[in-house]
Structure formats: C-alpha cells, structure tokens
N, C-alpha and C. Protein backbone atom coordinates (compact mmCIF):
# COMPACT_ATOMS: atom_id res chain seq x y z
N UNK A 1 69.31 120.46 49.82
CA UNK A 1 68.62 120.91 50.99
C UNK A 1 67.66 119.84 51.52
N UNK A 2 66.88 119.17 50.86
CA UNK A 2 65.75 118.09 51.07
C UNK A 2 66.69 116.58 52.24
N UNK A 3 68.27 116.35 51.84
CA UNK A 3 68.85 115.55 51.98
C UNK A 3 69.03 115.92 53.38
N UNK A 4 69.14 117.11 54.22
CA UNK A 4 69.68 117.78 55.47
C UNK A 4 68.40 116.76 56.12
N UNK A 5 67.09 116.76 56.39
CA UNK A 5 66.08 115.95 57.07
C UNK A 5 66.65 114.97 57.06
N UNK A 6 66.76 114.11 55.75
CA UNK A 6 66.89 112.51 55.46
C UNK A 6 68.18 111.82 56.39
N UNK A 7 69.27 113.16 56.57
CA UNK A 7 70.30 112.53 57.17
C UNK A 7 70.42 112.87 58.57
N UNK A 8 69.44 113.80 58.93
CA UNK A 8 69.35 113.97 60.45
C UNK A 8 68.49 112.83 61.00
N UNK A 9 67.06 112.23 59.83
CA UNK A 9 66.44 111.65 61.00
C UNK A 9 67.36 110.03 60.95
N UNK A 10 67.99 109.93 59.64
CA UNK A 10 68.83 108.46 59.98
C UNK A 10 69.84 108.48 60.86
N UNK A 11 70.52 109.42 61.24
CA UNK A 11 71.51 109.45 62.48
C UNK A 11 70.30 109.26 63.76
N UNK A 12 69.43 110.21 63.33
CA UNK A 12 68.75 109.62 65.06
C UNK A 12 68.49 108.29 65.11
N UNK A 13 68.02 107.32 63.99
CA UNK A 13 68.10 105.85 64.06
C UNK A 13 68.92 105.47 64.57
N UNK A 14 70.42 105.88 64.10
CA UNK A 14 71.34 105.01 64.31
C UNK A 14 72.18 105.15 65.41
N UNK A 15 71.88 106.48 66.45
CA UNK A 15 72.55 106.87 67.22
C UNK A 15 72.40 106.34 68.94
N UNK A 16 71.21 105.17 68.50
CA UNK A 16 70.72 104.38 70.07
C UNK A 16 71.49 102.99 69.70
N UNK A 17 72.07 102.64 68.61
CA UNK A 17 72.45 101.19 68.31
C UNK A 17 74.27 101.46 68.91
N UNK A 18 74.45 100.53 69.77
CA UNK A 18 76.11 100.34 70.06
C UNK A 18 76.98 100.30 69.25
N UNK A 19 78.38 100.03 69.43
CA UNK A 19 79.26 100.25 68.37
C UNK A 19 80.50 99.80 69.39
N UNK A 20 81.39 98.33 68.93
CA UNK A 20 82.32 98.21 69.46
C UNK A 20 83.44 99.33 69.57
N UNK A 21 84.16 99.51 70.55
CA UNK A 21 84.95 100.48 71.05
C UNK A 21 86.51 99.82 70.31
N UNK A 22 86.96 100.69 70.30
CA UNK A 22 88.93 100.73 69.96
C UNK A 22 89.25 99.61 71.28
N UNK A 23 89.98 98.73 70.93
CA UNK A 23 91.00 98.14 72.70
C UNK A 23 91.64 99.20 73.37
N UNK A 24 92.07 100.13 72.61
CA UNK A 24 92.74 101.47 73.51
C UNK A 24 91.69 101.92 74.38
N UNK A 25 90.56 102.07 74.32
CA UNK A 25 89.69 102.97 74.35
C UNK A 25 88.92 101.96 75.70
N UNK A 26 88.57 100.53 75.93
CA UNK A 26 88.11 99.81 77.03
C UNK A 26 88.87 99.71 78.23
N UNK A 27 88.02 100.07 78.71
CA UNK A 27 88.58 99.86 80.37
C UNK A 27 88.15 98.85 81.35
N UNK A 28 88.60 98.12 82.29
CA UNK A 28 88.29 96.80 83.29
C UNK A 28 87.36 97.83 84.09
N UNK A 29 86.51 96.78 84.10
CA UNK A 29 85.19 97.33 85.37
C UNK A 29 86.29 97.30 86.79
N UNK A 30 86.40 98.59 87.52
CA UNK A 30 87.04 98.70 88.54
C UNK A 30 86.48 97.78 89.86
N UNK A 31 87.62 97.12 90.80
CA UNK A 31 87.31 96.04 91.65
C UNK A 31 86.08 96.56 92.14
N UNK A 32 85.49 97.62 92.75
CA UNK A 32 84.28 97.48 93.53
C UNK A 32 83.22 97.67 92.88
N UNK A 33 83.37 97.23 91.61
CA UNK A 33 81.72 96.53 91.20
C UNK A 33 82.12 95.09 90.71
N UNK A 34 83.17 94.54 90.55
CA UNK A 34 83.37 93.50 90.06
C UNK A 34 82.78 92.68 91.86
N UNK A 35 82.22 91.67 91.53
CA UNK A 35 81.44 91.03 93.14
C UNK A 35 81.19 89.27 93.30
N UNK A 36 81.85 88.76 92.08
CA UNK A 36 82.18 87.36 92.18
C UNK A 36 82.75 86.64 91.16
N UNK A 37 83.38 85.53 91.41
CA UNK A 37 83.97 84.78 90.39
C UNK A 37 85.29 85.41 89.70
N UNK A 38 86.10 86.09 90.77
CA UNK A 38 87.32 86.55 90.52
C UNK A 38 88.74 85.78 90.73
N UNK A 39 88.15 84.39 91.60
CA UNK A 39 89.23 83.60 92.26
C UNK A 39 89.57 82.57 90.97
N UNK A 40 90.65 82.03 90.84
CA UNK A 40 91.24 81.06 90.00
C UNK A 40 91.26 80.01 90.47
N UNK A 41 90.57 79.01 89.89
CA UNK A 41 90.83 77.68 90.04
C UNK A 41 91.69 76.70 89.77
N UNK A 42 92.27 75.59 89.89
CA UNK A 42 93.39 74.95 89.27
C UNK A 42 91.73 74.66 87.97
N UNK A 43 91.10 74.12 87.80
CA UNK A 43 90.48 73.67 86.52
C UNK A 43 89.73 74.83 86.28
N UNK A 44 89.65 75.96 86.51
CA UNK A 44 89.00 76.95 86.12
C UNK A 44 88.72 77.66 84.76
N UNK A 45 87.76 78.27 83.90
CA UNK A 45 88.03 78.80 82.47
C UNK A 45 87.87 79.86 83.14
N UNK A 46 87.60 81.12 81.84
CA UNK A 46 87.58 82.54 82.03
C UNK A 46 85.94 82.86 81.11
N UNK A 47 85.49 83.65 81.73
CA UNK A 47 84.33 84.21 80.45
C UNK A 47 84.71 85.59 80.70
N UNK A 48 85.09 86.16 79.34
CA UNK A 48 85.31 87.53 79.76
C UNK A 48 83.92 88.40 78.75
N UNK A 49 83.19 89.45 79.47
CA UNK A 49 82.15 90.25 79.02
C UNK A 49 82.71 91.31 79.00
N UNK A 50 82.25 92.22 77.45
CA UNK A 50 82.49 93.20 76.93
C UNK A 50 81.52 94.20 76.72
N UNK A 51 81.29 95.56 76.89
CA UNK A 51 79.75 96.24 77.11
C UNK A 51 80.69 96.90 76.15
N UNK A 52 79.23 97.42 74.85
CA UNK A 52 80.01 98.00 73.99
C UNK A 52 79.73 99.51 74.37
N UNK A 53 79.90 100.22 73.65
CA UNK A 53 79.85 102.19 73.50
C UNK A 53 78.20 102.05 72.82
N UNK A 54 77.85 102.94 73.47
CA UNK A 54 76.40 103.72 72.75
C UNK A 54 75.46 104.13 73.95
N UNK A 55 74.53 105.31 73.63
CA UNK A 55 74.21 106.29 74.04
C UNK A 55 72.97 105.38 74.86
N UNK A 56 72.62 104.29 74.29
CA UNK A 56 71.57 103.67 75.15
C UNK A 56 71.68 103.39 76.33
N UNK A 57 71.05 103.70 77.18
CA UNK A 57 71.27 103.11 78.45
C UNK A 57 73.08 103.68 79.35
N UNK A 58 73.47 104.49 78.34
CA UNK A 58 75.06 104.99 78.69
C UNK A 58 75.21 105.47 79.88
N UNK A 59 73.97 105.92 80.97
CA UNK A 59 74.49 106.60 82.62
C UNK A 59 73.97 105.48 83.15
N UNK A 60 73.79 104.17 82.84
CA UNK A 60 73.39 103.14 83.70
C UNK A 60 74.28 102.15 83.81
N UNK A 61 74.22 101.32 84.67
CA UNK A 61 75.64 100.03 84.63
C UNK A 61 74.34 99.15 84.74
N UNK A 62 74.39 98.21 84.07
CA UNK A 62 73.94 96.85 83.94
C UNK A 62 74.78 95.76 84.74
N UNK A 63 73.75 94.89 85.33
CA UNK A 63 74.65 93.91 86.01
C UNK A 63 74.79 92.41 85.74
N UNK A 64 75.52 92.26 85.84
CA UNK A 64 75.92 90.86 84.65
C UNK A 64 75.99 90.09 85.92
N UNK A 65 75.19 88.80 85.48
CA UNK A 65 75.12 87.34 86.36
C UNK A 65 75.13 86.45 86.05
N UNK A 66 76.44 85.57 86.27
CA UNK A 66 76.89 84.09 86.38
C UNK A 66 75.84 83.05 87.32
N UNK A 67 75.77 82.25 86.43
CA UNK A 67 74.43 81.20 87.07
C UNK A 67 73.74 81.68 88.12
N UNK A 68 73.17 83.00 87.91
CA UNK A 68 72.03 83.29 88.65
C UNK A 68 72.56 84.83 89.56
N UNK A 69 73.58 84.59 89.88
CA UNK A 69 74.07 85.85 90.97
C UNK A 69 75.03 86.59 90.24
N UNK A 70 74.87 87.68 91.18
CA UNK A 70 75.08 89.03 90.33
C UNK A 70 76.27 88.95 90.42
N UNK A 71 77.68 89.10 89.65
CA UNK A 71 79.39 88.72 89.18
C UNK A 71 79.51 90.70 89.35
N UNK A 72 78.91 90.96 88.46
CA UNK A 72 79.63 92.58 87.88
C UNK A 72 78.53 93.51 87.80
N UNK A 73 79.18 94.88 88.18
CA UNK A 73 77.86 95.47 87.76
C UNK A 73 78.92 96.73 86.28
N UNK A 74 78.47 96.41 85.12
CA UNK A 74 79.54 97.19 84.18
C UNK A 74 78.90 98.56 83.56
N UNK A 75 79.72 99.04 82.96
CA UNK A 75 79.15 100.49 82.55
C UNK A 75 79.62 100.27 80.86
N UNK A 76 79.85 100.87 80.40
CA UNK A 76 79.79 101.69 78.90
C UNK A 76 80.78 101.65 78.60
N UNK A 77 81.66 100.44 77.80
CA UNK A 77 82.83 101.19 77.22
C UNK A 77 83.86 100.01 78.60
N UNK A 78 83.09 99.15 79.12
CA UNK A 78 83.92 98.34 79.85
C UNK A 78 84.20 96.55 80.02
N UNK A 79 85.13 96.32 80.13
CA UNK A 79 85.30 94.65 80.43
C UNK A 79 85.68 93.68 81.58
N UNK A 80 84.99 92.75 81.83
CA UNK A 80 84.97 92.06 83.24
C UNK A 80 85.57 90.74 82.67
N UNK A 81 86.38 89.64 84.05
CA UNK A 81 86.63 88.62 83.28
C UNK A 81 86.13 88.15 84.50
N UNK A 82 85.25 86.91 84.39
CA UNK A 82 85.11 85.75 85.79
C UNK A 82 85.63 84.85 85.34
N UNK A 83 86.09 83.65 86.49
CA UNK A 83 86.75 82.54 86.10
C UNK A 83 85.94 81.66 87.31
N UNK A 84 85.31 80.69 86.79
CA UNK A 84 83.99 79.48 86.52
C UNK A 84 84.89 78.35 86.06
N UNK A 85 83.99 77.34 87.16
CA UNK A 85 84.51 76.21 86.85
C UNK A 85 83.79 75.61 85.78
N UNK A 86 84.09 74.13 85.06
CA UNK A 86 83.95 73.75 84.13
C UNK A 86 82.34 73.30 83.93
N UNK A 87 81.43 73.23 83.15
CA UNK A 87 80.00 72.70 82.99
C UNK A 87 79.25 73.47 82.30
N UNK A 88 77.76 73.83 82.27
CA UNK A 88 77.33 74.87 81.60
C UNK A 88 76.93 75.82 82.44
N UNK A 89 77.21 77.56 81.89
CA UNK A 89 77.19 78.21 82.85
C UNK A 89 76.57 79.22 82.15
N UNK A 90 75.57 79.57 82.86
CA UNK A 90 74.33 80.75 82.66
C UNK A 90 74.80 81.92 82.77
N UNK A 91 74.91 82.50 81.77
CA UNK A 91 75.46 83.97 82.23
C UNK A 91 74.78 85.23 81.16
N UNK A 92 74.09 85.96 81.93
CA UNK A 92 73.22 86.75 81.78
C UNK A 92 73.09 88.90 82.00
N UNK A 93 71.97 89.29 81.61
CA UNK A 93 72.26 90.34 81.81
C UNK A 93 70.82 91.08 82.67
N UNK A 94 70.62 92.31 83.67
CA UNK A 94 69.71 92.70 84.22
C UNK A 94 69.98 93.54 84.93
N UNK A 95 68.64 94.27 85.00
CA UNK A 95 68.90 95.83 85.64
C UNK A 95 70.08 96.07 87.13
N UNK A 96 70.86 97.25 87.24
CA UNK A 96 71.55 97.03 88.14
C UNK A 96 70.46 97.21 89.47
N UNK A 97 70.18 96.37 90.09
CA UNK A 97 69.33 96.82 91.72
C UNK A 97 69.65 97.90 92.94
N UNK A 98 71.42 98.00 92.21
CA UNK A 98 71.58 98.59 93.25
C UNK A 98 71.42 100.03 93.14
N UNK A 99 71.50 100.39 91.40
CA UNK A 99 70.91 101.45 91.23
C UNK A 99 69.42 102.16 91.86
N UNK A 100 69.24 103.05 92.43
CA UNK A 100 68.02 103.56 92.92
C UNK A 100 67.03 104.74 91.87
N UNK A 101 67.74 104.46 90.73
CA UNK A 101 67.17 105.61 89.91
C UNK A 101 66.44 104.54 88.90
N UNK A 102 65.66 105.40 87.62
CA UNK A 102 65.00 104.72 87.01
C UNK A 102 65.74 103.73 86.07
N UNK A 103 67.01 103.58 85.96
CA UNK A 103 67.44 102.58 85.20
C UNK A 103 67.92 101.45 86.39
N UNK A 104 67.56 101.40 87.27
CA UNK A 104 67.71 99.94 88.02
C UNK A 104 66.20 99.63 88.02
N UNK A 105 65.13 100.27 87.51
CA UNK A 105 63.82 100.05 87.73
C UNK A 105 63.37 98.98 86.66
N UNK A 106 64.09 99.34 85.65
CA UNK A 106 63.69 98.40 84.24
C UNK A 106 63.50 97.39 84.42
N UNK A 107 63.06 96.74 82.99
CA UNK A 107 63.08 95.28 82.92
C UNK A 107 63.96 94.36 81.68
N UNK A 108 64.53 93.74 82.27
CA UNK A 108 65.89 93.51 81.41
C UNK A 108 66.10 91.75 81.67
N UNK A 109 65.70 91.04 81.30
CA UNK A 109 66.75 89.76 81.21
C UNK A 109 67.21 89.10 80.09
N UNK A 110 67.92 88.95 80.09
CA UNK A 110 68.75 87.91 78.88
C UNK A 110 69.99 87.44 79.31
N UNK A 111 69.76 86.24 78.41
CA UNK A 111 71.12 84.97 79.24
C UNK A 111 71.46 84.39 77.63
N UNK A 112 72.59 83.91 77.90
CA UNK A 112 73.27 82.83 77.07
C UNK A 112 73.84 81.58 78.04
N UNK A 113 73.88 80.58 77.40
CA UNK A 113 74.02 79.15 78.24
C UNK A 113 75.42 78.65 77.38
N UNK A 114 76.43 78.59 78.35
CA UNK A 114 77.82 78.50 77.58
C UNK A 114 78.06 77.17 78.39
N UNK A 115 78.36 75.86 77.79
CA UNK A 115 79.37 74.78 77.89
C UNK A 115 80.64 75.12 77.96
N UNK A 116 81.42 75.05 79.07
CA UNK A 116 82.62 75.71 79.42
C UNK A 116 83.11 74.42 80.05
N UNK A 117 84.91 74.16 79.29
CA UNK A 117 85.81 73.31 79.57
C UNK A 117 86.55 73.87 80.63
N UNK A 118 87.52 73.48 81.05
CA UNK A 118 88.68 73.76 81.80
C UNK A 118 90.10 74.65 80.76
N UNK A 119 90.49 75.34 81.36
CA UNK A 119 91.57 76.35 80.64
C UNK A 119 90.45 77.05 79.35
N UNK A 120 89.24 76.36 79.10
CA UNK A 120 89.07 77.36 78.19
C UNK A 120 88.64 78.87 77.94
N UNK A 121 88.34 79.92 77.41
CA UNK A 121 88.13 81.32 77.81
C UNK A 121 86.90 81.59 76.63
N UNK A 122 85.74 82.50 77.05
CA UNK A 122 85.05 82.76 76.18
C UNK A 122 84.73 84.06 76.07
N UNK A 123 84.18 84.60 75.06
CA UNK A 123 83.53 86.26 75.11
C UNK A 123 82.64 86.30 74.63
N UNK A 124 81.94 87.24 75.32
CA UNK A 124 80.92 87.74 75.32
C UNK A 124 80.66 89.24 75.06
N UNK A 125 79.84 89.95 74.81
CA UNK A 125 79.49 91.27 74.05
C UNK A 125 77.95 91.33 74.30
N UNK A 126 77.73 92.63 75.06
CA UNK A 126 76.62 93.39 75.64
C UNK A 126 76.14 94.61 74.62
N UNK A 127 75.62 94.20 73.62
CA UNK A 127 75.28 95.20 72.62
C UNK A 127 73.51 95.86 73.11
N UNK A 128 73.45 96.76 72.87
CA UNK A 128 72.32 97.50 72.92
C UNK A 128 71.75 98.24 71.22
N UNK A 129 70.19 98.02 70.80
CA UNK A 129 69.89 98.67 69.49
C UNK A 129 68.55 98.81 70.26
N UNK A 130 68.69 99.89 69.17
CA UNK A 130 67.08 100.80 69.36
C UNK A 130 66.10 99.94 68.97
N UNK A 131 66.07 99.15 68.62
CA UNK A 131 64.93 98.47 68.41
C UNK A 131 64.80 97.39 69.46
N UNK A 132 66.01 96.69 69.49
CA UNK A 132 65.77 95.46 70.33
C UNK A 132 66.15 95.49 71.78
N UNK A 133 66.30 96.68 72.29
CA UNK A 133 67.15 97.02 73.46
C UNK A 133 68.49 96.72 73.94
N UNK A 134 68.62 95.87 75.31
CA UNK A 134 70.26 95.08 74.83
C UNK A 134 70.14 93.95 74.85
N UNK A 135 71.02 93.23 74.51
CA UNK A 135 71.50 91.70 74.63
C UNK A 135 72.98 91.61 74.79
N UNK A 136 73.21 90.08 75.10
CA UNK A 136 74.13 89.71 75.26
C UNK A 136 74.14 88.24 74.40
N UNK A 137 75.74 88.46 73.47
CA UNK A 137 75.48 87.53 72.91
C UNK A 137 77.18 87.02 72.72
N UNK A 138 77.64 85.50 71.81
CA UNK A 138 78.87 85.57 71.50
C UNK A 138 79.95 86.31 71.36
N UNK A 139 80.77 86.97 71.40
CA UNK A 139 81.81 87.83 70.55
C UNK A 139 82.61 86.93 69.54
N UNK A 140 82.46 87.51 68.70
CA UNK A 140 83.03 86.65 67.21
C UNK A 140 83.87 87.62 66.37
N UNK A 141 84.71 87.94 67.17
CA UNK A 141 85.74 88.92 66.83
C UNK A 141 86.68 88.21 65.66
C-alpha cells in the first residue's frame, strides 16, 4: 500500500520528459507550416528535425529556425526536412509567434551550429524534460 504514493508521484516526474515515438507512429509537418528551405539545390544537404512525443508543451507547435528565420512551425510526434546549402548553419528552436495563446508567449531559445557539406543529411531531435524544458540537440540514433 505505502508503494501506490511512491509510484504515482514518480510517474508524475516522468510524465513531462519526451520519449521518442515508433517511425510508424511520426508524421511530416504538413506543407502549410513547413515555410522555408524546401527547394533542392544541385549542392544542397538535408537537416531533417524530429519533435519527440510528450505531454510538455503537446497543444503547442514550436517553431524551428534555420539561420535565423523561421523554416517550420512543428507539433508533437512530427518531422520536417530543409535542404541548406553547404557552410555552418544555425538551426534552432522558439516560441511559435504565430500562436496567439500563451504558448507563443514563452520564452524559448536554443540553437545548435551544424557544419554542413554538400549531399550530406543531418538529424536533429526536439526533446522536452521537466526539468530542463526543451532542447534541441543531435539525433544519435
């Protein structure tokens, strides 16, 4: 009986931290939030971003930005690919603006700085934890 507390309040810990999704289970951010860096280049790479599953932040879309401007705006459980030409390329995460409710109000930045070749492809992963809020970091699948 004592154990029923112990395992309710550790699920509430653990129930704000993300959790990669099944590939069955992800879906492509549909074209009208996808909003730049969709065209192919002859020397072009790919960065493709992955938003994982979890309850944090889950009725909000976050909007993901390639050297500075806003590429995608993604939701929960979804994946975007831009294709960027070759150099280092800033690509980051922050409240959606276009949202008018309190989750476009937040305060949110974080970036990773990727050296990107030609033909090459990278991933990325939008994790969210209760402690640290979200980030965006490698995917090292």
């Amino acid at each position: 009986m004592r154990s029923i507390p112990l395992l309710a309040s550790l699920l509430l810990l653990t129930a704000c931290s993300s959790f990669r999704g099944d590939p069955e289970h992800i879906r492509p951010v549909p074209a009208e939030r996808l909003l730049a860096y969709q065209e192919a280049q002859a020397d072009s790479a790919e960065i493709v971003v992955n938003r994982d599953f979890g309850m944090m932040g889950g009725g909000c879309y976050v909007a993901i930005e390639v050297d500075r401007q806003v590429a995608a705006r993604i939701g929960v459980g979804e994946v975007a690919t831009f294709r960027v030409r070759p150099g280092t390329r800033v690509v980051g995460i922050t409240p959606d603006r276009q949202d008018d409710s309190l989750c476009g109000m937040g305060r949110l930045l974080r970036e990773v700085a990727l050296p990107v070749k030609a033909g090459e492809r990278h991933a990325l992963r939008i994790v969210s934890q209760n402690k640290g809020g979200f980030d965006i970091r490698p995917d090292v699948r």
